[in-house]
Protein backbone atom coordinates (compact mmCIF):
# COMPACT_ATOMS: atom_id res chain seq x y z
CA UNK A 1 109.65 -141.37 -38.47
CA UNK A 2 110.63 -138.11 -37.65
CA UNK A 3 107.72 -135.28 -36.89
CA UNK A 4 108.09 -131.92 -39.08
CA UNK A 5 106.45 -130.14 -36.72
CA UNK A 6 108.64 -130.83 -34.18
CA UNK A 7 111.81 -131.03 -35.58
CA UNK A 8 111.52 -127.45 -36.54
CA UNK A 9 111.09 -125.88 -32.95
CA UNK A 10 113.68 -123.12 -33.12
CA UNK A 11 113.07 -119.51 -32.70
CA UNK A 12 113.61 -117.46 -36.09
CA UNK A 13 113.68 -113.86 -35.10
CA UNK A 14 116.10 -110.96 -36.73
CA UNK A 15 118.60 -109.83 -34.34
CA UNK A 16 116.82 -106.60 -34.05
CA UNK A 17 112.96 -108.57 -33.39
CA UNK A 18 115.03 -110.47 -30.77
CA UNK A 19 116.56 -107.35 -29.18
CA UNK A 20 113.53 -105.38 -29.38
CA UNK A 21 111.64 -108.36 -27.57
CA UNK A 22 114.30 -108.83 -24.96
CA UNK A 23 114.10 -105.24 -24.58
CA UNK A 24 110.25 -105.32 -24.25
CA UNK A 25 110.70 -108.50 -21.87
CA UNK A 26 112.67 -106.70 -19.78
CA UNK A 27 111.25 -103.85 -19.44
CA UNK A 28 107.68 -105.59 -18.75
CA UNK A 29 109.98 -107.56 -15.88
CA UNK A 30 110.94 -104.44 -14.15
CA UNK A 31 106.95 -103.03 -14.43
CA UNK A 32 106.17 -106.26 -12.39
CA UNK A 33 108.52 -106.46 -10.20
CA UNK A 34 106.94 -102.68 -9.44
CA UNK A 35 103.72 -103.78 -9.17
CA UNK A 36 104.61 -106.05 -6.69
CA UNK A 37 106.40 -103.85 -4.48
CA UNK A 38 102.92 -101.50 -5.30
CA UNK A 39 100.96 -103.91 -3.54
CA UNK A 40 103.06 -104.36 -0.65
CA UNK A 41 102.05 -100.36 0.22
CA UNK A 42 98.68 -100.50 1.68
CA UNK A 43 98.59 -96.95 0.50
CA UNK A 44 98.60 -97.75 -3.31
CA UNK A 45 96.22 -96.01 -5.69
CA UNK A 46 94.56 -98.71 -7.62
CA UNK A 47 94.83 -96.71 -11.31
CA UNK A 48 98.71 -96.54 -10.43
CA UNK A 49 98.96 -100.36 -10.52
CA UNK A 50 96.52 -100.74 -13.32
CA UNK A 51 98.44 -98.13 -15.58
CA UNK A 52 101.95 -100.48 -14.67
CA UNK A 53 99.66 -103.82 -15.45
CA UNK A 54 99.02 -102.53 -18.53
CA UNK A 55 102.26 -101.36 -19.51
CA UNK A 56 103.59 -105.20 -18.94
CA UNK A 57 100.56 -106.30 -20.75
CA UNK A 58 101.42 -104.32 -23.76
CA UNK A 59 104.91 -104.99 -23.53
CA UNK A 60 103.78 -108.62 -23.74
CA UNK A 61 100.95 -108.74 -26.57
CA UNK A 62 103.90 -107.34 -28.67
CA UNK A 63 106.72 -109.44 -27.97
CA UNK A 64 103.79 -112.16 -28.66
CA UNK A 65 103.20 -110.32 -32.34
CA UNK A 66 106.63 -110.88 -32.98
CA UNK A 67 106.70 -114.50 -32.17
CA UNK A 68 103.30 -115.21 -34.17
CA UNK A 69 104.28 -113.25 -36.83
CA UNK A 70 107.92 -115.13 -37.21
CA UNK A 71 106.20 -118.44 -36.42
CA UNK A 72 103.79 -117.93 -39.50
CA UNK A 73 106.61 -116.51 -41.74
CA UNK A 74 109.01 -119.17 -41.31
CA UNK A 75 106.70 -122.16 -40.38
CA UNK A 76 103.49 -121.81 -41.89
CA UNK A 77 103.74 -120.62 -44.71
CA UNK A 78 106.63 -123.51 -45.46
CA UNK A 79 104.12 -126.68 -43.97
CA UNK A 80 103.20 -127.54 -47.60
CA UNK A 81 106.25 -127.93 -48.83
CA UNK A 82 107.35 -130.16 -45.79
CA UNK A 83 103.58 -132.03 -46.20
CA UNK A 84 102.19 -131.10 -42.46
CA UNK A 85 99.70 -128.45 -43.27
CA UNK A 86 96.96 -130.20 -40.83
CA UNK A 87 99.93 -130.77 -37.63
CA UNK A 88 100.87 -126.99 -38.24
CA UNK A 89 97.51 -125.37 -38.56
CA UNK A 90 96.57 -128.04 -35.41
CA UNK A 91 99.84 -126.54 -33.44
CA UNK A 92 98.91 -122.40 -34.30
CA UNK A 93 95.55 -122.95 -33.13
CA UNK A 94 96.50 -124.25 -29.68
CA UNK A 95 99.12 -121.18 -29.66
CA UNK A 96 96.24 -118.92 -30.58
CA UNK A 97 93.88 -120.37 -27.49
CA UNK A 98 96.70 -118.36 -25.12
CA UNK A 99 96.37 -114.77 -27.01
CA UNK A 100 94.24 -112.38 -25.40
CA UNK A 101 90.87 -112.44 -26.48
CA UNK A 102 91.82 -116.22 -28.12
């Protein structure tokens, strides 16, 4: 037998969510990838790297938003009609243990 929870794995995000996440993604890349070469310069003011580590972790808790909030909309709020209210709440806990402060 086939698993509803599983079956239904694909992303649903508007084309703008998407391209605002890739944007956000990408943008949270290239604050990395400057934190990294930060750290190579024995010179570097800590608050300089901590302001860029939190840019990428903002960047991140929103593209997260995004996901959660398309996961519930299209997902959730749809697992008793497809009978697997207990597999989906299960599943969005388990996502929720990786959110900060989860």
């Amino acid at each position: 037998m086939a698993d509803p929870v599983t079956d239904t794995v694909h992303l649903h995000l508007d084309a703008e969510v998407r391209r605002d996440a890739e944007l956000r993604l990408r943008s949270a890349r290239g604050h990395l990838d400057g934190v990294v070469r930060m750290l190579e310069d024995p010179g570097v003011y800590c608050v300089d790297v901590l302001k860029q580590l939190k840019a990428v972790q903002g960047a991140l808790s929103r593209v997260s938003e995004q996901v959660l909030r398309a996961h519930i909309r299209d997902h959730v709020l749809s697992a008793a009609e497809r009978g697997d209210v207990d597999a989906m709440v299960d599943e969005l806990m388990e996502a929720l243990r990786y959110r900060p402060g989860g």
